[in-house]
Protein backbone atom coordinates (compact mmCIF):
# COMPACT_ATOMS: atom_id res chain seq x y z
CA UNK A 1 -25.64 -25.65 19.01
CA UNK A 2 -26.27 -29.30 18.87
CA UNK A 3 -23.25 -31.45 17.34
CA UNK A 4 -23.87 -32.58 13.70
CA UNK A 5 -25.31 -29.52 12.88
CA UNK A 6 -22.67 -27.27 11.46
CA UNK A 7 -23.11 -28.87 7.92
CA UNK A 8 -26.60 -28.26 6.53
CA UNK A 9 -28.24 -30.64 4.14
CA UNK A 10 -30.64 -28.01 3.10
CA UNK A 11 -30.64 -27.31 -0.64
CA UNK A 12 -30.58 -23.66 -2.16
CA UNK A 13 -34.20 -23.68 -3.53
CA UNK A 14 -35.88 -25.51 -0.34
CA UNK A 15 -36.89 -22.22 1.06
CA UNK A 16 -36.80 -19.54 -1.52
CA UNK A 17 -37.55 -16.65 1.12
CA UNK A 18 -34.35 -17.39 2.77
CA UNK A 19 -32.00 -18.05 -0.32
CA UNK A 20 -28.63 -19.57 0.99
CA UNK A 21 -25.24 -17.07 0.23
CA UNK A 22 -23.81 -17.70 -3.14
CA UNK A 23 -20.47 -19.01 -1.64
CA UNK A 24 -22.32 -21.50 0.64
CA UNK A 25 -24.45 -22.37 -2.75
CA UNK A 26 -21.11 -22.82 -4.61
CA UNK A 27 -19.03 -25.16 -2.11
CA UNK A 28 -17.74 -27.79 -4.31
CA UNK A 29 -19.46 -31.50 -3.99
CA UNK A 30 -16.87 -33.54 -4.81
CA UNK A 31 -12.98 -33.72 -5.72
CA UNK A 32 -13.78 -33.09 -9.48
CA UNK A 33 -15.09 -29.78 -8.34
CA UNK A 34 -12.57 -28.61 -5.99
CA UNK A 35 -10.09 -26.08 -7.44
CA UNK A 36 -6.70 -25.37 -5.87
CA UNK A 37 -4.46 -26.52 -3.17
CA UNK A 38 -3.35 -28.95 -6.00
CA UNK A 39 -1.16 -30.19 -3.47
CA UNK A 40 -3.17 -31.81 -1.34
CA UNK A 41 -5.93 -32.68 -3.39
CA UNK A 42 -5.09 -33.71 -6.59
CA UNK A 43 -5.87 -37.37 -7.68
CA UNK A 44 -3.26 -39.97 -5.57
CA UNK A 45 -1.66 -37.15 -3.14
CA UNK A 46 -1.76 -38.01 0.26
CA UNK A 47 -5.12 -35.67 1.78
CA UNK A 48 -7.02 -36.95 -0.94
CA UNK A 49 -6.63 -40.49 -0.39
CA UNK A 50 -6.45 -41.05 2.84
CA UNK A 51 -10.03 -39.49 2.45
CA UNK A 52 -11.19 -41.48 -0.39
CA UNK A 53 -9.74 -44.87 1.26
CA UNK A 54 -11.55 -43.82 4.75
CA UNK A 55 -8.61 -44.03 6.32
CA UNK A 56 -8.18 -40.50 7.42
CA UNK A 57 -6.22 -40.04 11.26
CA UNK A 58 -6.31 -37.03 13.50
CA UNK A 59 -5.96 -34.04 11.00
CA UNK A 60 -5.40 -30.21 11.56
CA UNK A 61 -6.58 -28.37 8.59
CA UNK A 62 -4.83 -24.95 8.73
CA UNK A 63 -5.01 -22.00 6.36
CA UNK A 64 -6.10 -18.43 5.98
CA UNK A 65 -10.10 -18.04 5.31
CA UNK A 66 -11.79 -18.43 2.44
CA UNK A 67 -9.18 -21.89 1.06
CA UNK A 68 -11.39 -24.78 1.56
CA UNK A 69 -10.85 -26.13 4.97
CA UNK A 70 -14.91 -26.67 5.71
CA UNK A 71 -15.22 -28.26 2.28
CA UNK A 72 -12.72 -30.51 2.81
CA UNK A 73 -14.40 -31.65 6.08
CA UNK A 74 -18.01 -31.66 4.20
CA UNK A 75 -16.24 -34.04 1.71
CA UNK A 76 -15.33 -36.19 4.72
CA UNK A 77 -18.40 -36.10 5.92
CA UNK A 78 -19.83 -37.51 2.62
CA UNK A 79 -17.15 -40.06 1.87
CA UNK A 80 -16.00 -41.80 5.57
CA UNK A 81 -18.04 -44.75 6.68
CA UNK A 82 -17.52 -43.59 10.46
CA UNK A 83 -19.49 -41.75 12.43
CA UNK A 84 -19.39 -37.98 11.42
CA UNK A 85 -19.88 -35.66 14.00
CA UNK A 86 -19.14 -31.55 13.49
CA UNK A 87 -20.05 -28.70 15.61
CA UNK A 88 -17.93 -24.95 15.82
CA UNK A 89 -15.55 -24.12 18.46
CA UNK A 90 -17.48 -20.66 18.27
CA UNK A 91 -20.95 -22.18 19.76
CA UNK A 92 -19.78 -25.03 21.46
CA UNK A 93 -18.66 -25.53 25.12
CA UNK A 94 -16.89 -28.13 27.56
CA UNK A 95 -20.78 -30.15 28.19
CA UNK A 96 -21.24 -30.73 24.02
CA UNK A 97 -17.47 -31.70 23.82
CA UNK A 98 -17.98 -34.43 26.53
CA UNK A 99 -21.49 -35.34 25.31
CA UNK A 100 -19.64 -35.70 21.96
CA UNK A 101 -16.80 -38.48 23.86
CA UNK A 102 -19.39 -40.42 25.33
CA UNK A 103 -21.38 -40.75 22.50
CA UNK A 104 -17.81 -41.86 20.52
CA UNK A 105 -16.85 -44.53 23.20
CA UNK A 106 -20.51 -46.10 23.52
CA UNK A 107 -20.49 -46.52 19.16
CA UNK A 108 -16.98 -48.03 19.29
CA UNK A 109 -17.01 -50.43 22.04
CA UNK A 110 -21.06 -51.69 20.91
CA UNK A 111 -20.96 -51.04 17.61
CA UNK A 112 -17.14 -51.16 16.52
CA UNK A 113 -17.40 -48.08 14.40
CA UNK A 114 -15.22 -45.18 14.71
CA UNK A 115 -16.09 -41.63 14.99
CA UNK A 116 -14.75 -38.68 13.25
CA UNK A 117 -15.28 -35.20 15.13
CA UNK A 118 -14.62 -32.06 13.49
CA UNK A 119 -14.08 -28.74 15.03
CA UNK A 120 -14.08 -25.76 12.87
CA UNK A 121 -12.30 -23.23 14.45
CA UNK A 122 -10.62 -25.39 16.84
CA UNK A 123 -8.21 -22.70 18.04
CA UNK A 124 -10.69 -20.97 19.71
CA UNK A 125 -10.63 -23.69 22.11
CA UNK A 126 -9.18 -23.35 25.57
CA UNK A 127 -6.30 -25.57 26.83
CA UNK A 128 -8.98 -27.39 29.27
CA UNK A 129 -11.28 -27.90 26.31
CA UNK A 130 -8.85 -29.28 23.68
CA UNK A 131 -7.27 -31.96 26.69
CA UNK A 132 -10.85 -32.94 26.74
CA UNK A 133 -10.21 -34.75 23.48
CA UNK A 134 -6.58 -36.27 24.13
CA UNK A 135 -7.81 -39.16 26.15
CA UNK A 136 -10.07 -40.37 23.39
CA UNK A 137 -7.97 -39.29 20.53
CA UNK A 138 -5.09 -41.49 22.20
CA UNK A 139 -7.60 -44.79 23.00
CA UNK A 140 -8.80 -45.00 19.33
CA UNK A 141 -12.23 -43.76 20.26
CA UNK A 142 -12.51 -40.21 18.07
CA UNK A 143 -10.16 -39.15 15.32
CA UNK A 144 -10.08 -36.14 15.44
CA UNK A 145 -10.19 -33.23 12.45
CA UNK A 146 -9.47 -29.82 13.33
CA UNK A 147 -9.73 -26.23 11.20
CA UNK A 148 -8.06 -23.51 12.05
CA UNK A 149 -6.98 -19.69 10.80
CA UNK A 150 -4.20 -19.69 13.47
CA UNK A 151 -0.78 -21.30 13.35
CA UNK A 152 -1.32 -25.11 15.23
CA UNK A 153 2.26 -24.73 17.13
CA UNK A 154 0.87 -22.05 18.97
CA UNK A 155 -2.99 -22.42 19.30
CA UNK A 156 -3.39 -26.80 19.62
CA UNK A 157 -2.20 -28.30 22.52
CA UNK A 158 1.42 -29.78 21.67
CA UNK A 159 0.25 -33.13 23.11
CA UNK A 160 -2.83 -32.90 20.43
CA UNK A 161 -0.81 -31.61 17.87
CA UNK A 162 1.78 -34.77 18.76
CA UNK A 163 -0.98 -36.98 17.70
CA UNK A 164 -2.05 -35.05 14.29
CA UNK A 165 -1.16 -34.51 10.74
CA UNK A 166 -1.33 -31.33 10.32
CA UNK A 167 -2.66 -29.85 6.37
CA UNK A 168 -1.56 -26.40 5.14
CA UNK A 169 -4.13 -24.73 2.70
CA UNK A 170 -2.33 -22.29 0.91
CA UNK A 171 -4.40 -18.87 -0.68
CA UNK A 172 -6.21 -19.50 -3.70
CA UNK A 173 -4.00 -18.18 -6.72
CA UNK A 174 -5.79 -15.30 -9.14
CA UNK A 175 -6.57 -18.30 -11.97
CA UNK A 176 -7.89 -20.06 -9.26
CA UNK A 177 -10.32 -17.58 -8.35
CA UNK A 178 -11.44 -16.37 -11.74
CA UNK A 179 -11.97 -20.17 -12.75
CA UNK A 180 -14.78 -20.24 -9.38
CA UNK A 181 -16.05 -17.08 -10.70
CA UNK A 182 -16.49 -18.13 -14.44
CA UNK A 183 -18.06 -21.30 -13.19
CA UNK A 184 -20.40 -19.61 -11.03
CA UNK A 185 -21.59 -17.54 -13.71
CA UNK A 186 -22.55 -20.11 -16.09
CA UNK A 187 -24.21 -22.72 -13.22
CA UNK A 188 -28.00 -22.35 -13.53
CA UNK A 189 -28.64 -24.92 -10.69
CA UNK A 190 -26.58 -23.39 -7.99
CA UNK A 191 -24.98 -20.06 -9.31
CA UNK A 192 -25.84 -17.20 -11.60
CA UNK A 193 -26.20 -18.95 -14.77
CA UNK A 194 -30.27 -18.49 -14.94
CA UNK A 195 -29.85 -14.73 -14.92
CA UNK A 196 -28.10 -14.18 -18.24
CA UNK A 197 -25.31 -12.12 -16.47
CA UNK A 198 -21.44 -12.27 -18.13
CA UNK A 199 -18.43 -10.79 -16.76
CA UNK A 200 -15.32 -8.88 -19.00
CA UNK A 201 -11.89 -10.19 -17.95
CA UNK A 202 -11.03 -7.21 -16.26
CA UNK A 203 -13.91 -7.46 -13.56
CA UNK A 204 -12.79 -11.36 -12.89
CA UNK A 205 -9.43 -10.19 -12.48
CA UNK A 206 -10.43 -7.30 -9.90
CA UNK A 207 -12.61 -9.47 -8.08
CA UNK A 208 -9.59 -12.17 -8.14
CA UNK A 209 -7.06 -9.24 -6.95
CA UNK A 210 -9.55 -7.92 -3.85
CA UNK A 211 -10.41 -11.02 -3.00
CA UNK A 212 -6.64 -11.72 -1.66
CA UNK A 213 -7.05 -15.36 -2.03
CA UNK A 214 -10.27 -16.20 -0.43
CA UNK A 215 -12.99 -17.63 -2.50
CA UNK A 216 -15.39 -16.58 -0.13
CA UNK A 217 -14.74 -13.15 -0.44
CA UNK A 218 -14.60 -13.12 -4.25
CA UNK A 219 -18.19 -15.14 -4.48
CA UNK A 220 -19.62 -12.62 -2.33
CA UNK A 221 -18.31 -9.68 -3.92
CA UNK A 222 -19.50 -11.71 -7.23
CA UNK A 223 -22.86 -11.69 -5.67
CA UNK A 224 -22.83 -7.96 -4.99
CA UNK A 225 -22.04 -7.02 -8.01
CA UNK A 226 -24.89 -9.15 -9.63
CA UNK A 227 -27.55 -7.02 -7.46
CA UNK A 228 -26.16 -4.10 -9.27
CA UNK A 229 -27.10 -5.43 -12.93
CA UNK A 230 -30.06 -6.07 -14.50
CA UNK A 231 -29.75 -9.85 -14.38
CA UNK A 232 -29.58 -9.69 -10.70
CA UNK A 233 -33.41 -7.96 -10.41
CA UNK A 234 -36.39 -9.32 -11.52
CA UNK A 235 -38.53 -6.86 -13.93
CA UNK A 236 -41.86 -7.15 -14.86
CA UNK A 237 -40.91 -5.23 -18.07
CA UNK A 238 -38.22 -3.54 -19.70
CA UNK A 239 -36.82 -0.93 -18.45
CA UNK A 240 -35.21 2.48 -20.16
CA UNK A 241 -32.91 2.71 -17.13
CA UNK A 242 -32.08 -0.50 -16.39
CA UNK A 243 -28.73 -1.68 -15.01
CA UNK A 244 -26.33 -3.43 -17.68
CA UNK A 245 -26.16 -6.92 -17.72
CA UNK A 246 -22.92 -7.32 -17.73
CA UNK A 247 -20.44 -7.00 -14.69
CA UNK A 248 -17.14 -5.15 -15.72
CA UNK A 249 -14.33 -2.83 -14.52
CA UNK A 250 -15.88 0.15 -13.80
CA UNK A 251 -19.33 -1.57 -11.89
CA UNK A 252 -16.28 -2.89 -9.91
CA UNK A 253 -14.65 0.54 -9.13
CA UNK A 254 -17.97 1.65 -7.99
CA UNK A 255 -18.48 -1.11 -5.30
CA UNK A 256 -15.25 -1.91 -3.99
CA UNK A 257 -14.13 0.06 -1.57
CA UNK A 258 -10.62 0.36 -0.05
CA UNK A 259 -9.36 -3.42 -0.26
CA UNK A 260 -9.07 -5.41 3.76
CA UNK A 261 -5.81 -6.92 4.07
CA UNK A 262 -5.07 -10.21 5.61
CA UNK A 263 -4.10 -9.28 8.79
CA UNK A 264 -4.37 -10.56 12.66
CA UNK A 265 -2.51 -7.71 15.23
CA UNK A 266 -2.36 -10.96 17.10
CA UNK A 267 -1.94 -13.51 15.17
CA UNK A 268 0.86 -15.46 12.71
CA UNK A 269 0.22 -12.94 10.01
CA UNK A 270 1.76 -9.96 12.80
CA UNK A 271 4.76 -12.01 13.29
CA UNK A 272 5.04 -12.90 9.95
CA UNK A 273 5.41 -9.25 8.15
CA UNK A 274 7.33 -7.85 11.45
CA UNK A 275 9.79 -10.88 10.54
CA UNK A 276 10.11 -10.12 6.71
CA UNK A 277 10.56 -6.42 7.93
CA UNK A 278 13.46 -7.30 9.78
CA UNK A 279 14.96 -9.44 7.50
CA UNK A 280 14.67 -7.29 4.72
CA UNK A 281 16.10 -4.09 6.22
CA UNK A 282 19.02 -6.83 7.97
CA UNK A 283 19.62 -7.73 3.98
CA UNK A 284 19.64 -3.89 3.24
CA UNK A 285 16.54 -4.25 0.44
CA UNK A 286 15.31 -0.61 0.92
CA UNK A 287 11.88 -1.68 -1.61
CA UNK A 288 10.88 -4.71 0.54
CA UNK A 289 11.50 -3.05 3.37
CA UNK A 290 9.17 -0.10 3.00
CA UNK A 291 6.66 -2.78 1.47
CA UNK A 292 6.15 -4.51 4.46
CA UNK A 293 6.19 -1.90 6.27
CA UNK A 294 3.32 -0.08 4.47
CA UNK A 295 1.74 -4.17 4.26
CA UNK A 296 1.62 -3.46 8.18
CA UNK A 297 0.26 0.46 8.35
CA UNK A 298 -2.43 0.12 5.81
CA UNK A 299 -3.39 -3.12 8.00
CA UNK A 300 -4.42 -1.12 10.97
CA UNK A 301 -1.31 -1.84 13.02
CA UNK A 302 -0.09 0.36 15.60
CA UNK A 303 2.63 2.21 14.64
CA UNK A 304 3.91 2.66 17.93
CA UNK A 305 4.82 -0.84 18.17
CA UNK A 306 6.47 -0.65 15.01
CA UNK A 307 8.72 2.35 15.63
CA UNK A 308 9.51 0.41 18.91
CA UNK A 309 10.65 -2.92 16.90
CA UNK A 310 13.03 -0.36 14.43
CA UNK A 311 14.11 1.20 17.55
CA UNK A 312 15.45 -2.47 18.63
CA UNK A 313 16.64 -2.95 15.07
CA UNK A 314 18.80 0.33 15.01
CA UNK A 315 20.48 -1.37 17.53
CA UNK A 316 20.77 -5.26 17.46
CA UNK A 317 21.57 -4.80 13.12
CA UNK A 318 23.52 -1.51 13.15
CA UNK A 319 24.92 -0.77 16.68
CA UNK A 320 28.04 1.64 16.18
CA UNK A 321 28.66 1.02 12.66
CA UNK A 322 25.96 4.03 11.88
CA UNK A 323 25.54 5.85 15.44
CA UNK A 324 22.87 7.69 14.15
CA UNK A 325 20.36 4.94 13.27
CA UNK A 326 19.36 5.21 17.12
CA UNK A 327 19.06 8.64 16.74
CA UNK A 328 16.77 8.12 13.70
CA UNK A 329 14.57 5.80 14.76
CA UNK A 330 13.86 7.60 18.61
CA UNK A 331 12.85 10.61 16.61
CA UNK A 332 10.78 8.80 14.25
CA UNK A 333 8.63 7.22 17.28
CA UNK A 334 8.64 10.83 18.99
CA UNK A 335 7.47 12.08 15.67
CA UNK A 336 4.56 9.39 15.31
CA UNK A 337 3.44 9.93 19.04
CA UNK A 338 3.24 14.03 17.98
CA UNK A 339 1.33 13.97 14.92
CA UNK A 340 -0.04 10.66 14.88
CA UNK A 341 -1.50 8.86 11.91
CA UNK A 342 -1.53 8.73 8.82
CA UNK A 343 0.91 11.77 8.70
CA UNK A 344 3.18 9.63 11.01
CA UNK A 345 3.46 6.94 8.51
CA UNK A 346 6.34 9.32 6.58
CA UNK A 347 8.63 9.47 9.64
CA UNK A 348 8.66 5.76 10.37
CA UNK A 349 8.67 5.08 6.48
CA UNK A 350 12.01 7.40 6.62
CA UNK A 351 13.55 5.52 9.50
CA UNK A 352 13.23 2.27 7.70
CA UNK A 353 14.51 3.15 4.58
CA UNK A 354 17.48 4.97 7.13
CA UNK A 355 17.93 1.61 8.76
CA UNK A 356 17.50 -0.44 5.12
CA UNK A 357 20.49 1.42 3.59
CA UNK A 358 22.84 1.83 6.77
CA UNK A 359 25.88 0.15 7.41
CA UNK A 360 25.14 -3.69 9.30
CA UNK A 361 26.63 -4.75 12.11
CA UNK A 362 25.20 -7.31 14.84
CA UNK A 363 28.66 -6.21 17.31
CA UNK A 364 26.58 -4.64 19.97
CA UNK A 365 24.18 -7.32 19.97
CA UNK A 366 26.66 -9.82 20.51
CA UNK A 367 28.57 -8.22 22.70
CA UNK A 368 26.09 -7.72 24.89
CA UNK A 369 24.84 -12.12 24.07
CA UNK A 370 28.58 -13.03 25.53
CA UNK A 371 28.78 -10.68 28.70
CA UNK A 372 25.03 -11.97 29.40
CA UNK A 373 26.35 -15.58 29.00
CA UNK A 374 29.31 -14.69 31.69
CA UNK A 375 26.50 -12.76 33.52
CA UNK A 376 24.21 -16.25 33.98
CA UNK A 377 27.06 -18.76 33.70
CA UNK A 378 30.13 -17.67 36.05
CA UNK A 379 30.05 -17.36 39.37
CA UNK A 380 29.40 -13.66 40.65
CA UNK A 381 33.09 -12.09 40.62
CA UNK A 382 33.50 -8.75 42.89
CA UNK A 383 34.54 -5.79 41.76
CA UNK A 384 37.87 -4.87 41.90
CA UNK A 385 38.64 -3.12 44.55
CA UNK A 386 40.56 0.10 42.43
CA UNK A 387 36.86 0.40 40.68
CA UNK A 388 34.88 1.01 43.67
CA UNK A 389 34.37 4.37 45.14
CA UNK A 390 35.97 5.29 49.10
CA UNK A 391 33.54 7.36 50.21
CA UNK A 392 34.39 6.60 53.82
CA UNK A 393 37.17 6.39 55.79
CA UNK A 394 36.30 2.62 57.13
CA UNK A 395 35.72 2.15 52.82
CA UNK A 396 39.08 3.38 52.33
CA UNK A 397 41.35 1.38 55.00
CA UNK A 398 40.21 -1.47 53.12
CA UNK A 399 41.62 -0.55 50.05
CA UNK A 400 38.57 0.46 48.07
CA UNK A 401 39.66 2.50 45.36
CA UNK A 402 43.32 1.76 45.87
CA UNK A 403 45.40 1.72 42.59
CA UNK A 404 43.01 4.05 40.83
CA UNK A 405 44.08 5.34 37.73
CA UNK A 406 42.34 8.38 36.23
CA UNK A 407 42.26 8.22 32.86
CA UNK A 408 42.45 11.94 31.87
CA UNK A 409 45.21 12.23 33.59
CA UNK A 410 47.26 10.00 31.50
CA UNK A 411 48.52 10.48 28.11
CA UNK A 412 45.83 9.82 25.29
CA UNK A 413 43.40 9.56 28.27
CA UNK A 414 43.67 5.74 28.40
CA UNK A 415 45.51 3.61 31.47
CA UNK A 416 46.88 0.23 31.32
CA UNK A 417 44.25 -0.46 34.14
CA UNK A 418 41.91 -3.57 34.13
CA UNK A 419 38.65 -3.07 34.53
CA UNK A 420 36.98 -6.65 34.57
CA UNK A 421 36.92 -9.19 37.30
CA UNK A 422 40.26 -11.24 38.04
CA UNK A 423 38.64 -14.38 36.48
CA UNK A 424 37.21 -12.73 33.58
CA UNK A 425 40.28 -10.86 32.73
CA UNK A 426 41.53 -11.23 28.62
CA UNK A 427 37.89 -11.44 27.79
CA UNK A 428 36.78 -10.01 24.52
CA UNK A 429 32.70 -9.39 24.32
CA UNK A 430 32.91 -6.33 21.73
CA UNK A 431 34.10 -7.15 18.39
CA UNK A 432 33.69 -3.86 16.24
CA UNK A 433 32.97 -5.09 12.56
CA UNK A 434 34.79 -3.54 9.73
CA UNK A 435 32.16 -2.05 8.21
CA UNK A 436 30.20 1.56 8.55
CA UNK A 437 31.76 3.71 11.78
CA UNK A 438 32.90 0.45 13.37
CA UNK A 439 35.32 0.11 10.94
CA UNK A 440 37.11 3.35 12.78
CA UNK A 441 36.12 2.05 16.38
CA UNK A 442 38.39 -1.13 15.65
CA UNK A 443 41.32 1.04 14.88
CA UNK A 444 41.00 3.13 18.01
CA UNK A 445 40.41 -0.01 19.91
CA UNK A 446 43.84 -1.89 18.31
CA UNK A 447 45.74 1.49 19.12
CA UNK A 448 44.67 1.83 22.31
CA UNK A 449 45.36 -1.81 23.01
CA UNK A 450 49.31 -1.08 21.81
CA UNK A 451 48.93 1.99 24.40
CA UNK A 452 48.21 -0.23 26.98
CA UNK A 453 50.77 -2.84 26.15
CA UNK A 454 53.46 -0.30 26.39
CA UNK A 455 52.28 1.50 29.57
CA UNK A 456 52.69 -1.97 31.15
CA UNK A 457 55.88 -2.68 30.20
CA UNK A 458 57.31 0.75 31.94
């Protein structure tokens, strides 16, 4: 692919054998015809203007497909007085990128015009690739505009990234959508508006609901539908059994088939529902809980992983205040490993509803943060020498297991016998919370601490 030639200039009725898609047809021309991210592109913000006053610097465009992020650069590309340059991170390799500098250094320092390169999909550049640009981005040579799907702090090079604005594009909202649909519908130049086609409200809104935000996706299931009717045919006469002419519900019903979620099993969208998972069984919401948790399933993910991460839960958010979330949530993985899925999606369903409505407490967890931090940050201490075993007779002339004091031989099965290193000794990782079953283990604990005191005293 030869830089400069992601954006055609082609218009929809140059070759009529080869009709463009309907979304490509539809990509707005100018700010006036943009609709959404409001944000960023209404009159005076700060995208927009920097755009219209050609003063644009390095950019990262991110957001989820379907928002606007080529359109924006195709409105770049119409506006800047610089040197436009755009190729795809899909087709292009390390030679085009460099071709690309050299071409951007011999126009600045001859001709004193600046270049703007865009990369669509920039984060399926490699680290060697995207240092490729840092050298020119930092002399001045190239400003750079980047569009991505993938979150910039983990895909762009920090020292890029440094250097760059970056742009969130947020999902086009439902009125959004239904306002590029209704507009579509009544353009005769680009759209459907030569084909006497209309649409009921409840179709728009369908399309606007499966379309999850992405234009794209709504233009194209527009487009479908409009092969179904009979304003999307061409007859040579009328017809007794020819399609309606209008799109509604039930046309709808009959094309759409079970709706994709927005999902990447590696991506920011993965991390993003395990997170509100978390956090909403942490916050005991038992709805949002099994929401995101069915979000996830009916994605594709594995449910293995899943069960693993409410596995972790049961004990970092619970611990001993309900013993029996561990319990739960091993049995639920078992049970999704047995029978597998879909039937599996009950059991882990059940553990995080357990987990939603248990009893919180983060003790174990930080108990387990504080001995770590002794662990890492004191020296090594030896074990006491009445804790170590004497299996030998060399072991015990030097006093291993001296002092020993079996514990069900004393009186409540508890001795006044310290168990931690000398230096370490009056340290308190495990701090029971008062809430669930832990509530219980802090009385034992503050008896068994009065035990102790008194033993010591004898």
């Amino acid at each position: 692919m030869k830089p400069g030639e992601l954006f055609s200039n082609t218009k929809p009725d140059e070759n009529k054998h080869a009709p463009s898609p309907l979304a490509d047809r539809m990509r707005p021309r100018s700010f006036d015809e943009f609709v959404g991210q409001r944000d960023l592109l209404a009159a005076g913000r700060p995208l927009r203007q920097a755009i219209e006053t050609d003063t644009l610097q390095s950019t990262i465009l991110w957001g989820p497909p379907g928002t606007g992020k080529t359109t924006v650069a195709r409105l770049i590309a119409v506006t800047t007085r610089a040197h436009f340059i755009a190729f795809s991170a899909v087709l292009s390799g390390i030679r085009e990128i460099k071709s690309v500098m050299v071409e951007a250094v011999d126009a600045r320092r001859r001709l004193g015009r600046r270049t703007l390169v865009f990369i669509d999909e920039i984060h399926r550049f490699n680290k060697a690739q995207q240092d490729a640009f840092l050298p020119r981005v930092e002399a001045g040579d190239i400003t750079l505009i980047g569009a991505t799907t993938e979150n910039p702090s983990f895909e762009v090079n920090a020292a890029l990234l440094s250097r760059s604005r970056v742009f969130v594009l947020e999902p086009l909202e439902a009125p959004d959508l239904r306002t590029i649909l209704a507009r579509t519908l009544n353009d005769v130049e680009r759209g459907l508006g030569g084909r006497g086609l209309t649409a009921t409200p409840d179709a728009l809104e369908a399309i606007a609901l499966h379309a999850n935000g992405d234009a794209r996706v709504a233009l194209n299931l527009l487009e479908l539908a409009a092969t179904q009717t009979q304003g999307g045919v061409s007859h040579s006469a009328p017809r007794n059994d020819a399609p309606p002419k209008t799109i509604d519900a039930s046309l709808l019903a009959d094309l759409l088939q079970r709706r994709a979620l927005l999902y990447d099993k590696a991506g920011e969208e993965h991390f993003n529902l395990m997170s509100a998972l978390h956090k909403s069984m942490r916050n005991s919401d038992p709805d949002a809980s099994v929401y995101w948790l069915a979000r996830m399933l009916e994605a594709g993910e594995d449910p293995l992983y899943i069960a693993r991460r409410l596995i972790r839960f049961a004990s970092e958010d619970i611990g001993n205040a309900d013993p029996r979330a561990l319990t739960i949530t091993v049995a639920a993985k078992d049970a999704v490993h047995f029978i597998g899925m879909p039937e599996g999606n009950t059991a882990l369903a059940q553990a995080a509803l357990y987990l939603a409505t248990a009893p919180k407490s983060n003790a174990v967890y930080t108990a387990y943060s504080r001995a770590a931090s002794d662990a890492h940050e004191r020296a090594a201490q030896p074990v006491p020498l009445h804790l170590r075993n004497a299996p030998t007779q060399l072991m015990r002339s030097l006093e291993y297991g001296k002092d020993y004091r079996y514990a069900h031989n004393e009186r409540d099965a508890i001795a006044a016998m310290e168990c931690l290193p000398t230096e370490l000794q009056g340290r308190c990782y495990y701090r029971p919370s008062d809430r669930g079953h832990e509530r219980i283990i802090a009385e034992r604990l503050a008896e068994w601490k009065q035990l102790k005191k008194k033993q010591k005293k004898k």
